[in-house]
Protein backbone atom coordinates (compact mmCIF):
# COMPACT_ATOMS: atom_id res chain seq x y z
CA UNK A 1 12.12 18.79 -12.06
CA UNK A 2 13.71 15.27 -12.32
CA UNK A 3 9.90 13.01 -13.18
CA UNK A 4 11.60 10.49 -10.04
CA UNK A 5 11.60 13.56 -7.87
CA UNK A 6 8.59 15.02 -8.73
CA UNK A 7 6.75 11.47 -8.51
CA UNK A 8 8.02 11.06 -4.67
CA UNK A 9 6.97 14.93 -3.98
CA UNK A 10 3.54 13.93 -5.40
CA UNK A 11 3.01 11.08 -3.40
CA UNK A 12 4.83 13.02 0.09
CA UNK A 13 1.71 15.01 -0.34
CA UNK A 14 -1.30 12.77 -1.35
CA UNK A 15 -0.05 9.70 0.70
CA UNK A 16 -0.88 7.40 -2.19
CA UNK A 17 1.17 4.44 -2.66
CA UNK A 18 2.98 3.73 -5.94
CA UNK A 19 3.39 0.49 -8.32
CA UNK A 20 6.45 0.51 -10.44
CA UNK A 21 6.97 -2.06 -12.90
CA UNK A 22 9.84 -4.00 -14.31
CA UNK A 23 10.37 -5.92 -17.57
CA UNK A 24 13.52 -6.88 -19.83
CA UNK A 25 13.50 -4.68 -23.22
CA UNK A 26 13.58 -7.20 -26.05
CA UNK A 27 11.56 -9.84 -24.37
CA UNK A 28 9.99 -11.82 -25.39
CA UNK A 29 9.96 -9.88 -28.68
CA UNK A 30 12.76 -7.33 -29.61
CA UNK A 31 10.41 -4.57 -31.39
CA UNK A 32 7.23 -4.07 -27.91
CA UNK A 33 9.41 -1.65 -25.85
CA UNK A 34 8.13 0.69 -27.04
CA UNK A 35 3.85 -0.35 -26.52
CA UNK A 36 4.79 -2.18 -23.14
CA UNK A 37 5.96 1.44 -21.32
CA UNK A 38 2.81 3.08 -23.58
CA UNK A 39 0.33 0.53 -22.09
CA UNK A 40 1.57 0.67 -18.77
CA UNK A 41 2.16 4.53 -18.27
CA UNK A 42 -1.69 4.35 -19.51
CA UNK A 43 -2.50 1.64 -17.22
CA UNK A 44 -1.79 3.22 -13.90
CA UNK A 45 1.53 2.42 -13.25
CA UNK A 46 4.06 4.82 -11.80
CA UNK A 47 6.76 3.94 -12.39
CA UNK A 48 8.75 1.67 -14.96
CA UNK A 49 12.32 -0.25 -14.55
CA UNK A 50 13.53 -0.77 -17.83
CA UNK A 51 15.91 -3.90 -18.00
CA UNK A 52 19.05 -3.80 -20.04
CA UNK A 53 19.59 -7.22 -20.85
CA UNK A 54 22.78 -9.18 -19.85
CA UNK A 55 24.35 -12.55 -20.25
CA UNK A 56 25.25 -12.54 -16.25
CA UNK A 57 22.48 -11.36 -13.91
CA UNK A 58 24.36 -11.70 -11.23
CA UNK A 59 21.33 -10.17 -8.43
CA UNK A 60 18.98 -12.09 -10.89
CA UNK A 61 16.70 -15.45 -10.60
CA UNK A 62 16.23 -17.90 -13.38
CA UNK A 63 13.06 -15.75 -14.26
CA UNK A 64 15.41 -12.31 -15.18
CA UNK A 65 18.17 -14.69 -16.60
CA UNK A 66 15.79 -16.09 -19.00
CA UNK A 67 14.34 -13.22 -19.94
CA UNK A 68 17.87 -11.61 -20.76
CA UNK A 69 19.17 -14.67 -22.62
CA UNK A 70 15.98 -14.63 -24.65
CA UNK A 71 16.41 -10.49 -25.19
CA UNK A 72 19.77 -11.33 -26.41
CA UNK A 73 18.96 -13.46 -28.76
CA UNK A 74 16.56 -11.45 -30.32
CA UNK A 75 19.08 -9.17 -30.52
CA UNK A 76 18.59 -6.65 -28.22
CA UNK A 77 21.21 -4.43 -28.03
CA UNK A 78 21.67 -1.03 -25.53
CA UNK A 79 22.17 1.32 -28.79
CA UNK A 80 19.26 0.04 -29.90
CA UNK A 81 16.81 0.32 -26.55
CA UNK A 82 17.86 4.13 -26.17
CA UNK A 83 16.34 4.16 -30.28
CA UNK A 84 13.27 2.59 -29.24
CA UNK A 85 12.88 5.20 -25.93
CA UNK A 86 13.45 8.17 -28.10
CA UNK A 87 10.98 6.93 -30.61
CA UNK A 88 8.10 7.19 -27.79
CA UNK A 89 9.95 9.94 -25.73
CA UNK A 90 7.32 12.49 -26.47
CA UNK A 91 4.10 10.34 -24.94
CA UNK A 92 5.68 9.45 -21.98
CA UNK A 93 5.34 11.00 -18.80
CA UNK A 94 6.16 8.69 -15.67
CA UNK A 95 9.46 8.28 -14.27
CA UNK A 96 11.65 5.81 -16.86
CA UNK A 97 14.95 4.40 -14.72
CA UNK A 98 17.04 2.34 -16.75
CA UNK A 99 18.11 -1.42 -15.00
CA UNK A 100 21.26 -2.76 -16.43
CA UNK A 101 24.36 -4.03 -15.13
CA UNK A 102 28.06 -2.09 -15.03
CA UNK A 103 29.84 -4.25 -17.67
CA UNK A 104 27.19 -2.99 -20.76
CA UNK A 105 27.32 0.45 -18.81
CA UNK A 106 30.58 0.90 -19.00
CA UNK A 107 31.67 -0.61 -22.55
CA UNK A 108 29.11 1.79 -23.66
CA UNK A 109 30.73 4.91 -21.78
CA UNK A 110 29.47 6.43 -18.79
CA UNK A 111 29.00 9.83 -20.39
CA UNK A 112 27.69 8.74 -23.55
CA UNK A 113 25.33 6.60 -21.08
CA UNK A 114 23.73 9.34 -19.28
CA UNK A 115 23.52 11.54 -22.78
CA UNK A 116 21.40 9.01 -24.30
CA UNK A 117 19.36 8.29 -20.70
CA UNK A 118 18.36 11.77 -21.11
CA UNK A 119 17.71 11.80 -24.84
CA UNK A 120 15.64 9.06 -24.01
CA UNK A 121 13.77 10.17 -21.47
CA UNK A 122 14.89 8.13 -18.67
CA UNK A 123 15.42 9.89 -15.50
CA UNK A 124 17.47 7.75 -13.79
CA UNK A 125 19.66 4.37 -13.42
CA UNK A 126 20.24 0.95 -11.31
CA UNK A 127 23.20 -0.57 -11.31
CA UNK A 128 23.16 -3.32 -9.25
CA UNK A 129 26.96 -4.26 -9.36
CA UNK A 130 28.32 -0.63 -9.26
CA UNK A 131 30.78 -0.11 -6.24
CA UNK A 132 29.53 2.68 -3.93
CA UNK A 133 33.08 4.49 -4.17
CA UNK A 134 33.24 4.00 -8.13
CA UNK A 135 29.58 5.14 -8.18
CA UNK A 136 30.71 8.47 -6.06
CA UNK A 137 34.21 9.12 -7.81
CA UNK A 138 33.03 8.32 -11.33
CA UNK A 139 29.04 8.04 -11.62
CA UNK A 140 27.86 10.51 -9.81
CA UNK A 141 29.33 13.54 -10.71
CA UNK A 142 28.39 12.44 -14.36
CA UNK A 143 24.76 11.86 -13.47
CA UNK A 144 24.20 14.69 -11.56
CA UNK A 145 25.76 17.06 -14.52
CA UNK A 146 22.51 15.45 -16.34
CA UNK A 147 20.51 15.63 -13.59
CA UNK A 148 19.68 11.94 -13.39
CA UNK A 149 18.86 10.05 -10.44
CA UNK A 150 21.29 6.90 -9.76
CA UNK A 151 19.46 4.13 -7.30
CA UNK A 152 21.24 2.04 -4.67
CA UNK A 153 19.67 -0.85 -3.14
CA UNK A 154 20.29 -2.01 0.56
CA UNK A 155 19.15 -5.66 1.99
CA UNK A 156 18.73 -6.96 5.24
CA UNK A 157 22.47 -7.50 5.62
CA UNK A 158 23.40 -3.96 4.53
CA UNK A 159 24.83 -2.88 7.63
CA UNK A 160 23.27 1.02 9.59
CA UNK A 161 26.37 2.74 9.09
CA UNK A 162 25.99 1.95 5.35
CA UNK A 163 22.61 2.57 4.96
CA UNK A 164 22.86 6.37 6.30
CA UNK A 165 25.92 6.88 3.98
CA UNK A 166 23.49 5.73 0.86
CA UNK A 167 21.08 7.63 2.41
CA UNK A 168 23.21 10.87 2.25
CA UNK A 169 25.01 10.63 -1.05
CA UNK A 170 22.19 9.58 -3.28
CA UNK A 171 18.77 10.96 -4.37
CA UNK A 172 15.47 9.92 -5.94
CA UNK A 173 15.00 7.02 -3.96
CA UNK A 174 16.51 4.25 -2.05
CA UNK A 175 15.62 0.34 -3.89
CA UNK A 176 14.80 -1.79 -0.44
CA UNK A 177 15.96 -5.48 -1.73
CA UNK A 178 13.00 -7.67 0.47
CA UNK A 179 15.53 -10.63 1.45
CA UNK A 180 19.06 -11.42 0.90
CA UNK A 181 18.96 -13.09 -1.80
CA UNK A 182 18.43 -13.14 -6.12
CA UNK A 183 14.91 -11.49 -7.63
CA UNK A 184 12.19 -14.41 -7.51
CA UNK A 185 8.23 -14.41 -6.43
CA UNK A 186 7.62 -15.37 -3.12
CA UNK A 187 4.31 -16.19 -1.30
CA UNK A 188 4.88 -13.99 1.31
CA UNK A 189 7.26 -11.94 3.52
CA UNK A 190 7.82 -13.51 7.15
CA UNK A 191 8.63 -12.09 10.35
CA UNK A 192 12.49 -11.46 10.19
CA UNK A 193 11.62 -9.55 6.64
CA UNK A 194 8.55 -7.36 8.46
CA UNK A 195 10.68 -6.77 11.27
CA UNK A 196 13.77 -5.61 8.74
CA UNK A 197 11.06 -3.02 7.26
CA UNK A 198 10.27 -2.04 10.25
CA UNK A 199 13.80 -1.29 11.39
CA UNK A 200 14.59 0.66 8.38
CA UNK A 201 11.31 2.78 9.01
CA UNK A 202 12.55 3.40 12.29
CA UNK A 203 15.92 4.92 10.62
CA UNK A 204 13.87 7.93 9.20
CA UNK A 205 16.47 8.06 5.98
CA UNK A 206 16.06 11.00 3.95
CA UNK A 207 15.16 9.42 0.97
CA UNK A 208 11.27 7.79 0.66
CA UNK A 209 11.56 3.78 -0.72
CA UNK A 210 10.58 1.31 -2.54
CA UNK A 211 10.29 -2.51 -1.78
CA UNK A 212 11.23 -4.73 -4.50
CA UNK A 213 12.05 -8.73 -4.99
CA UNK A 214 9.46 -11.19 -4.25
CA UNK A 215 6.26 -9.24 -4.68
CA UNK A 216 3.48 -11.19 -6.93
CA UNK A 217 0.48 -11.30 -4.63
CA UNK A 218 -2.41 -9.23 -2.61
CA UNK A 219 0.19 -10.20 0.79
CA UNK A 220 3.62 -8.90 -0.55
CA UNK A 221 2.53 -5.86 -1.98
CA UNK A 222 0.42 -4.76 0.97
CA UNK A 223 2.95 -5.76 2.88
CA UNK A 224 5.75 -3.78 0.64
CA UNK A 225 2.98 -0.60 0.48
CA UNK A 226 2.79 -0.61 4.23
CA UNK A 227 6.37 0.09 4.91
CA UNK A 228 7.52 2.24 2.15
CA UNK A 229 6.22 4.41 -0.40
CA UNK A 230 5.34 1.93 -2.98
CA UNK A 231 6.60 -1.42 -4.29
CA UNK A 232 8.72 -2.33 -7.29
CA UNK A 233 7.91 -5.91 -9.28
CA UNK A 234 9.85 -8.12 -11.91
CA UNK A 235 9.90 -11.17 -12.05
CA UNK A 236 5.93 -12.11 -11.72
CA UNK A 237 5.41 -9.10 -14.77
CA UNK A 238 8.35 -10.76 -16.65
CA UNK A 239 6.54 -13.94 -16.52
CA UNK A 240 2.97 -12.80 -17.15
CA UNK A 241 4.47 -10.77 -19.98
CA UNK A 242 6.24 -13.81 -21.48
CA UNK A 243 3.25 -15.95 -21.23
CA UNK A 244 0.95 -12.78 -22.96
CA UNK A 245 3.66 -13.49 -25.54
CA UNK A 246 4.30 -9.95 -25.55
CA UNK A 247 0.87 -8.56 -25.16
CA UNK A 248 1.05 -5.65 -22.06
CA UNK A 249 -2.47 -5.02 -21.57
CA UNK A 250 -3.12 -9.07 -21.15
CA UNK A 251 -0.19 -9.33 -18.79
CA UNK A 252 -1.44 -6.41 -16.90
CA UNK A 253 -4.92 -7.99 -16.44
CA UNK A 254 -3.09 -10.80 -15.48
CA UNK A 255 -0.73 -8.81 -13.00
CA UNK A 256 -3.87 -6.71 -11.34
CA UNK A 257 -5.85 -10.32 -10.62
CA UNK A 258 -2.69 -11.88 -9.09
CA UNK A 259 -2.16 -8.81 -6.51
CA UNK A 260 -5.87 -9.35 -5.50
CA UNK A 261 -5.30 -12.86 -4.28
């Protein structure tokens, strides 16, 4: 079974909500890929977003985009990520979903894309700029020949009529963007963003999911946990793992304090 389906079937059952992680391979050193998923798959976290640096970010904040730029300059490249993945391959065992935008996708080739995903070990992709009708007439039947997972994200202005016709032509799960805007920490999630999970709860979509942007403190994530089955966070790991220069286990003490506050 797919790891992203088999994570969402595990925590159907057990009720248990989930943490996944994100961070930018290559930042801020071009050779920790590798330890950072280790450390984190042994640190209790479900779930990792793997970033696939860019020079345009466009759904990004300044935290992503520096991360990227940085990644790029250490010369981080998306041949050599999927070398670094199938180097560790064998010791993982969460759900990997690779983050990266369509231009790198696509110069790379879809089909070689999804190959290497599952060389790799990755079960699954985000592309935040992919076009819903490109993503059904040339991404999907690709990924689903490899039996990988491709995410779509909705936001409060993603319209119900849209969000049902995600809801029935994807799988895995469905990314719930917090607020209309680029990935950043926030302080908390007000009343128009509580009443927009609510609303979606209401929907009863097929697919369980996952809160992401914003969430860096004890009040977003139990907040995100509440009304979905787990939350997704970037840019306050990013940071923490920046500042650790590196160091996962450091930015993950870091990370677990901050969500207690």
């Amino acid at each position: 079974m797919n790891r992203i389906d088999h994570l969402f079937q595990e925590q159907r059952q057990s009720g248990r909500k989930l943490l996944s992680l994100y961070f930018c391979a290559g930042c801020p050193k071009s050779d920790i890929t590798g330890d950072v998923i280790l450390t984190l798959q042994r640190r209790g976290i479900d779930m990792i977003e793997v970033g696939i640096p860019f020079s345009d970010p466009l759904a990004d904040g300044p935290v992503i985009q520096s991360a990227g730029t940085q990644a790029l300059k250490n010369g981080m490249t998306l041949t050599k990520l999927f070398g670094q993945l199938r180097d560790i391959k064998d010791q993982v065992t969460i759900p990997l979903v690779m983050m990266g935008y369509l231009n790198v996708i696509m110069h790379y080739g879809i089909e070689r894309f999804c190959q290497s995903c599952v060389e790799c070990g990755a079960s699954g992709m985000i592309i935040p700029d992919l076009p819903f009708a490109d993503y059904l007439s040339e991404v999907k039947p690709v990924a689903d020949r490899y039996d990988l997972r491709v995410i779509m994200m909705i936001t409060p202005e993603t319209s119900e009529e849209r969000i049902r016709f995600i809801d029935d032509n994807t799988s895995g799960f469905i990314y719930m963007v917090s607020s209309a805007s680029i990935t950043g920490a926030q302080r908390s999630f007000d009343e128009a963003k509580q009443q927009y999970f609510r609303h979606i709860n209401s929907m009863n979509l097929r697919n369980p999911r996952m809160i992401g942007f914003g969430i860096s403190n004890k009040q977003t994530l139990e907040s995100a946990q509440q009304n979905a089955a787990g939350a997704i966070i970037g840019s306050k790991f990013v940071t923490l793992l920046s500042q650790a220069d590196g160091n996962a286990d450091v930015a993950i003490d870091n990370l677990y304090q901050a969500l207690r506050q």
